[in-house]
Protein backbone atom coordinates (compact mmCIF):
# COMPACT_ATOMS: atom_id res chain seq x y z
CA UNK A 1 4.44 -26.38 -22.87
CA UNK A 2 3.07 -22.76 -21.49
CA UNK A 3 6.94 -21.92 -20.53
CA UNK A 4 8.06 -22.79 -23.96
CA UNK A 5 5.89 -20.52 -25.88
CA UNK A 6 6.27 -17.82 -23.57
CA UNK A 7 10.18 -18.16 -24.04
CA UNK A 8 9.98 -18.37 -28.00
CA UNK A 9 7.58 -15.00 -27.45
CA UNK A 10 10.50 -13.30 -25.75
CA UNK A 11 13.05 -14.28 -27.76
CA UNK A 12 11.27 -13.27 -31.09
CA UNK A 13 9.22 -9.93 -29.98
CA UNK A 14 12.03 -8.20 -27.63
CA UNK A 15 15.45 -7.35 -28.15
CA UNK A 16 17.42 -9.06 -25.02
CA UNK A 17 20.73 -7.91 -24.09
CA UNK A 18 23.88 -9.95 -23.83
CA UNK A 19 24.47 -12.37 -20.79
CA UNK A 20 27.54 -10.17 -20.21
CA UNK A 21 25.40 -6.73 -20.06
CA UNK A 22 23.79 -8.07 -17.36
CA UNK A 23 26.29 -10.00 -14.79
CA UNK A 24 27.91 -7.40 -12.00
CA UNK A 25 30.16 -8.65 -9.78
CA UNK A 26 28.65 -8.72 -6.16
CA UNK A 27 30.22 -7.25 -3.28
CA UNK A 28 30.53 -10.83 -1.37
CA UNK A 29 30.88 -9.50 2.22
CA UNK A 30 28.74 -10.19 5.59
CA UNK A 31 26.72 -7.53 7.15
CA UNK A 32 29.52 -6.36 9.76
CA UNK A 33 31.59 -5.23 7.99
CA UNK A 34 29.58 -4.17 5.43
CA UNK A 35 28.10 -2.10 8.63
CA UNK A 36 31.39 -0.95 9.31
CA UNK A 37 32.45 0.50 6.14
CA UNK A 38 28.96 1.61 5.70
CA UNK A 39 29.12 5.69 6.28
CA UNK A 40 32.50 6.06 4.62
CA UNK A 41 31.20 4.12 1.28
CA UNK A 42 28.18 6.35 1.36
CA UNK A 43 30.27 9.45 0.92
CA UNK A 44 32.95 7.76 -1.46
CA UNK A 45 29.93 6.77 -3.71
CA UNK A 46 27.48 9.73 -2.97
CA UNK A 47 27.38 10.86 -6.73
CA UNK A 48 26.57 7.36 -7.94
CA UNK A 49 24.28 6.50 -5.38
CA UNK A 50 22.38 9.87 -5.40
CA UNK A 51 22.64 11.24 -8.79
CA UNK A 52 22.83 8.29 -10.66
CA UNK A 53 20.25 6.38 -8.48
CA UNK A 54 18.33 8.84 -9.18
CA UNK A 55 18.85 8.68 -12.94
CA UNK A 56 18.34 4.85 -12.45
CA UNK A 57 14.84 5.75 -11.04
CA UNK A 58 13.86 8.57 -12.69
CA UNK A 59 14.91 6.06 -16.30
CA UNK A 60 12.58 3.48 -15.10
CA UNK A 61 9.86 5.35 -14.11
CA UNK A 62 9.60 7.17 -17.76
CA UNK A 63 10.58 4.35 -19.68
CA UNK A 64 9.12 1.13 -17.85
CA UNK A 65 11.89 -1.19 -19.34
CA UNK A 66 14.83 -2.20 -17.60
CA UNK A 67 17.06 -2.72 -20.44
CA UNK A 68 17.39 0.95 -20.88
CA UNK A 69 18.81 1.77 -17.34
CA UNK A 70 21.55 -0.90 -16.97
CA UNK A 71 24.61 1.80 -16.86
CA UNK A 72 23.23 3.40 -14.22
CA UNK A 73 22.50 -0.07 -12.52
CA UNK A 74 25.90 -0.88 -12.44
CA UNK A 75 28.01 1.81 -11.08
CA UNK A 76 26.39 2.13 -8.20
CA UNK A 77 27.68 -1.29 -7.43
CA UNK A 78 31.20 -1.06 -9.17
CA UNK A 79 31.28 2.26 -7.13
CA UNK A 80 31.33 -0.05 -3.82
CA UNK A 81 34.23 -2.74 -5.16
CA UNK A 82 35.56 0.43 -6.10
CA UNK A 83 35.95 1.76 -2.23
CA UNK A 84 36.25 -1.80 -0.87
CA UNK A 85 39.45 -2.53 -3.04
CA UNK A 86 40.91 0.57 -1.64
CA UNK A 87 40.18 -0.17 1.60
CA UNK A 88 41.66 -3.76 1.71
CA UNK A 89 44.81 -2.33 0.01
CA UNK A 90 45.46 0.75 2.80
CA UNK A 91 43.67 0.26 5.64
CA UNK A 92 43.17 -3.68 6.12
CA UNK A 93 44.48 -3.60 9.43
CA UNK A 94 42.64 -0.56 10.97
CA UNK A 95 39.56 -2.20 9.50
CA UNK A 96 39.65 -5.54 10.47
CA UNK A 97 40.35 -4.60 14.23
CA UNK A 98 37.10 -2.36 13.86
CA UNK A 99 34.76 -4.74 12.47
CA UNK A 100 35.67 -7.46 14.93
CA UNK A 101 35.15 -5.27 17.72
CA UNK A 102 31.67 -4.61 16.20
CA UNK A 103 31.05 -8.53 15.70
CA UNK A 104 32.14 -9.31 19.15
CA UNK A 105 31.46 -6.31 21.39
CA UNK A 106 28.24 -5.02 19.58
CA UNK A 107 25.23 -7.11 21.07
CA UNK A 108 22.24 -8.07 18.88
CA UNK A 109 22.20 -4.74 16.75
CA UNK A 110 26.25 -4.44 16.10
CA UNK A 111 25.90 -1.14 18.03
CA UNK A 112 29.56 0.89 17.07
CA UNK A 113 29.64 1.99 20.90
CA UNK A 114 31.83 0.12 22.33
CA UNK A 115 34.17 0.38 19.45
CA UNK A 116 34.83 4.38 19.09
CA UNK A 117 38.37 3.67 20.34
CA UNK A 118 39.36 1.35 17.20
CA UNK A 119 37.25 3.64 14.85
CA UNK A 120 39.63 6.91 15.68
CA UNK A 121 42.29 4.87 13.49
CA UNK A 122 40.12 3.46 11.02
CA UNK A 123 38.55 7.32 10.55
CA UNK A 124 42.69 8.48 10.05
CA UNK A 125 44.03 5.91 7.87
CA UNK A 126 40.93 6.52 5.18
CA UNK A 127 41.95 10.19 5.47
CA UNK A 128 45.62 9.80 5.45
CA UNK A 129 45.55 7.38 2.63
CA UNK A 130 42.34 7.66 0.58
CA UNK A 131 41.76 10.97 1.26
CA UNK A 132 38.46 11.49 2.41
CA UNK A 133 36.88 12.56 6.30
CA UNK A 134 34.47 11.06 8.02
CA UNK A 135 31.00 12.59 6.79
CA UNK A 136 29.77 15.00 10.04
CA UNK A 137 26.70 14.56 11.12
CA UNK A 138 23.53 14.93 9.16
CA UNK A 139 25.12 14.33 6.16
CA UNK A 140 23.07 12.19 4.42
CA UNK A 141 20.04 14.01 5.18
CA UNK A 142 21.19 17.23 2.98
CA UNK A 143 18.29 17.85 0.63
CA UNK A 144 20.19 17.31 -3.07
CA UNK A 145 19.12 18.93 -6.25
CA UNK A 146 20.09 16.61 -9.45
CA UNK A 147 20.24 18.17 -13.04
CA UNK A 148 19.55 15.54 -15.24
CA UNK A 149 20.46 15.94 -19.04
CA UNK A 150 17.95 13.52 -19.89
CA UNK A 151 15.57 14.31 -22.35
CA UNK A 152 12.11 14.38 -21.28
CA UNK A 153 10.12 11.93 -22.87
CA UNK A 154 6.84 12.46 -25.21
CA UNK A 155 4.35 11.62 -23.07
CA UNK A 156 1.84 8.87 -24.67
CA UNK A 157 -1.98 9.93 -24.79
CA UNK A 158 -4.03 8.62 -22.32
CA UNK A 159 -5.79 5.39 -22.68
CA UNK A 160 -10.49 6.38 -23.05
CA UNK A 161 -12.56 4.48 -21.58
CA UNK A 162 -15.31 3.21 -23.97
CA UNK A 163 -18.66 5.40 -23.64
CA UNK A 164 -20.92 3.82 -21.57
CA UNK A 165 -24.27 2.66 -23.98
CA UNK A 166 -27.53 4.80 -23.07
CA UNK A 167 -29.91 3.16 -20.73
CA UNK A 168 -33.15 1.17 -22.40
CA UNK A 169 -36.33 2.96 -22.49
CA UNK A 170 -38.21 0.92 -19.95
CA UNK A 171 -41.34 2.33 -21.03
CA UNK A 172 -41.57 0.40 -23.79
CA UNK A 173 -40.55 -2.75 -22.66
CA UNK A 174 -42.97 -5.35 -21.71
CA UNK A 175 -43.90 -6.33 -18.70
CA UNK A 176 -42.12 -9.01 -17.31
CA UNK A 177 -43.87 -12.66 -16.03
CA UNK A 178 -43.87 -12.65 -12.76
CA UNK A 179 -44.15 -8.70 -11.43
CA UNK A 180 -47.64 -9.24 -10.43
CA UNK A 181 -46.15 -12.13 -8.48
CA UNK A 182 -43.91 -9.46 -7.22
CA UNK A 183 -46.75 -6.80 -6.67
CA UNK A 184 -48.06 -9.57 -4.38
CA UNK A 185 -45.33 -10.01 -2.32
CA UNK A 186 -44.04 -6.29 -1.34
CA UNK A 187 -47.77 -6.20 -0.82
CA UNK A 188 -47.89 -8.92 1.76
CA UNK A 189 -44.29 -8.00 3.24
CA UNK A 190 -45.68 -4.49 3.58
CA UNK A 191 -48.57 -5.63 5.68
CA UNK A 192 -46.32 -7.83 7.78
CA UNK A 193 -44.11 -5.07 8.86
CA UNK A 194 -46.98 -2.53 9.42
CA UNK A 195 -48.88 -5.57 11.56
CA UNK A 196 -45.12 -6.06 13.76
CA UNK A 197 -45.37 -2.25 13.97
CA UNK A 198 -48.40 -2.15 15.36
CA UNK A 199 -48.13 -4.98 17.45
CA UNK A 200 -44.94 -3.35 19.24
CA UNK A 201 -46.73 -0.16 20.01
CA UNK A 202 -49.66 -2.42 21.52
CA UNK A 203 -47.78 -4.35 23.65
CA UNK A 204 -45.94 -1.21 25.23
CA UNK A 205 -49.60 -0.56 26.16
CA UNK A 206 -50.23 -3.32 27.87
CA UNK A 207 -46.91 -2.99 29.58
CA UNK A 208 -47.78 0.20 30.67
CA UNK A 209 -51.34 -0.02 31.68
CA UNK A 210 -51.47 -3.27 33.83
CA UNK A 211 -55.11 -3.28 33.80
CA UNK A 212 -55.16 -3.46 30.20
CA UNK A 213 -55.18 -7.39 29.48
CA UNK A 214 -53.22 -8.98 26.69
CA UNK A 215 -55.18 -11.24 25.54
CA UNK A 216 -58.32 -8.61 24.61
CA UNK A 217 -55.54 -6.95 21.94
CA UNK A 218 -57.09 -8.50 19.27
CA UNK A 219 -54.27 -6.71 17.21
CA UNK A 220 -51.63 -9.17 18.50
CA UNK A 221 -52.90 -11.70 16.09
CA UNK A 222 -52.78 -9.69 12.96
CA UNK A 223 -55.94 -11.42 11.72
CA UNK A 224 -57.89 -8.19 9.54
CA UNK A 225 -57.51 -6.90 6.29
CA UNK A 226 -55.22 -4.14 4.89
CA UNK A 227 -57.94 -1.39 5.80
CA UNK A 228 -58.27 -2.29 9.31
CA UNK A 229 -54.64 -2.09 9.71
CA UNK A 230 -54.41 1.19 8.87
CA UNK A 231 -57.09 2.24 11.18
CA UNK A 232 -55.51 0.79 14.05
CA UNK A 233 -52.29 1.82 12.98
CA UNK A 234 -53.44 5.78 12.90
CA UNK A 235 -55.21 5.30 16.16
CA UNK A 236 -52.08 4.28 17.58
CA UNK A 237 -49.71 7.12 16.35
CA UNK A 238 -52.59 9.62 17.74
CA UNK A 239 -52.80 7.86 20.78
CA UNK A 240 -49.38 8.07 21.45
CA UNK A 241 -48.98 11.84 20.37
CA UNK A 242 -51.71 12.86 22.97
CA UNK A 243 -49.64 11.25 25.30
CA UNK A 244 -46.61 13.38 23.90
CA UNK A 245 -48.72 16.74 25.02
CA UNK A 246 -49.90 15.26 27.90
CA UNK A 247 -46.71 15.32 29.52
């Protein structure tokens, strides 16, 4: 039921193009030879796939809708029947012969090592008869400058964020139920630490002065009030930093 609505959405809110905007024919080849034909397809197609790739990217990244960059879309791939229809028609031989070699002779990766000797003929029938060299090296890697002609578009404003609401004066909010429950609590969880505190100090006197015997620390067991506590707790600190100067 969801998939229904969502189709009668599209077809009544967007304008979809024809089914035959949108089919390309496919280059239906394996990945050898595609391999093989690879670097000399680059350079027969370098305008489409560089400036128009570009224009493809550069369309969808302003415009965020597909259905605006189809042209571009396509000749990139009718660029590559383009070169593969010459190819079959001049140079099927050559490039059978060095595609096989690659298949057969070229391990895991379909290195093109072993085949440089069938490649020498390949490289001279696509000049010969297409008209193009091989591409030298590092000739892919040239930095390209594109001049578009497409207009720049208005950019939208951007989207606020809502203002955040001031905080609540606190001060004149009521107290709620249970912070004197909570009063009571750090209180106790205060004295617990400060009493483990203590208690750790004490004990590293005891460890320290063997004649000093455990069980007279009446600190250990934690049993006074909050007072008492603090008393022991500041004798401790100064017992420890006359120790400090002692040394």
């Amino acid at each position: 039921m969801a998939s229904s609505v969502f189709v009668g959405l599209l077809k009544h809110s967007m304008d979809l193009p024809p089914l035959s905007e949108l089919e390309v024919p496919e280059i239906k080849m394996t990945s050898v030879p595609l391999l093989a034909a690879a670097i000399h397809m680059g350079k027969f197609c370098d305008r489409q796939s560089k400036v128009l790739l570009l224009e493809f990217m550069l369309c969808n990244q302003e415009h965020h809708d597909p259905r605006k960059c189809l042209t571009e879309g396509k000749e990139v791939t009718s660029c590559g029947l383009k070169f593969l229809g010459l190819l079959k028609k001049n140079c099927a031989d050559q490039f059978t012969d060095y595609f096989q070699c690659i298949y057969k002779h070229g391990g895991r990766t379909f290195s093109i090592e072993n085949c440089r000797k069938l490649q020498y003929p390949l490289d001279e029938c696509i000049k010969m008869k297409i008209g193009q060299e091989r591409p030298e090296l590092g000739y892919f890697n040239r930095v390209r400058l594109i001049d578009t002609n497409r207009p720049r578009p208005t950019p939208k404003p951007a989207p606020m964020p809502e203002r955040i609401p001031d905080m609540p004066d606190f001060d004149s909010m009521p107290d709620p139920e249970t912070l004197e429950a909570r009063k009571y609590l750090n209180e106790a969880m205060r004295v617990y630490i400060d009493c483990k505190y203590v208690n750790f100090l004490y004990l590293n006197e005891v460890i320290e002065n063997p004649t000093c015997n455990a069980s007279d620390v009446h600190l250990q067991r934690c049993h006074f009030s909050s007072p008492e506590l603090k008393l022991a707790k500041k004798d401790t600190l100064a017992l420890n930093e006359t120790r400090f100067y002692e040394q």
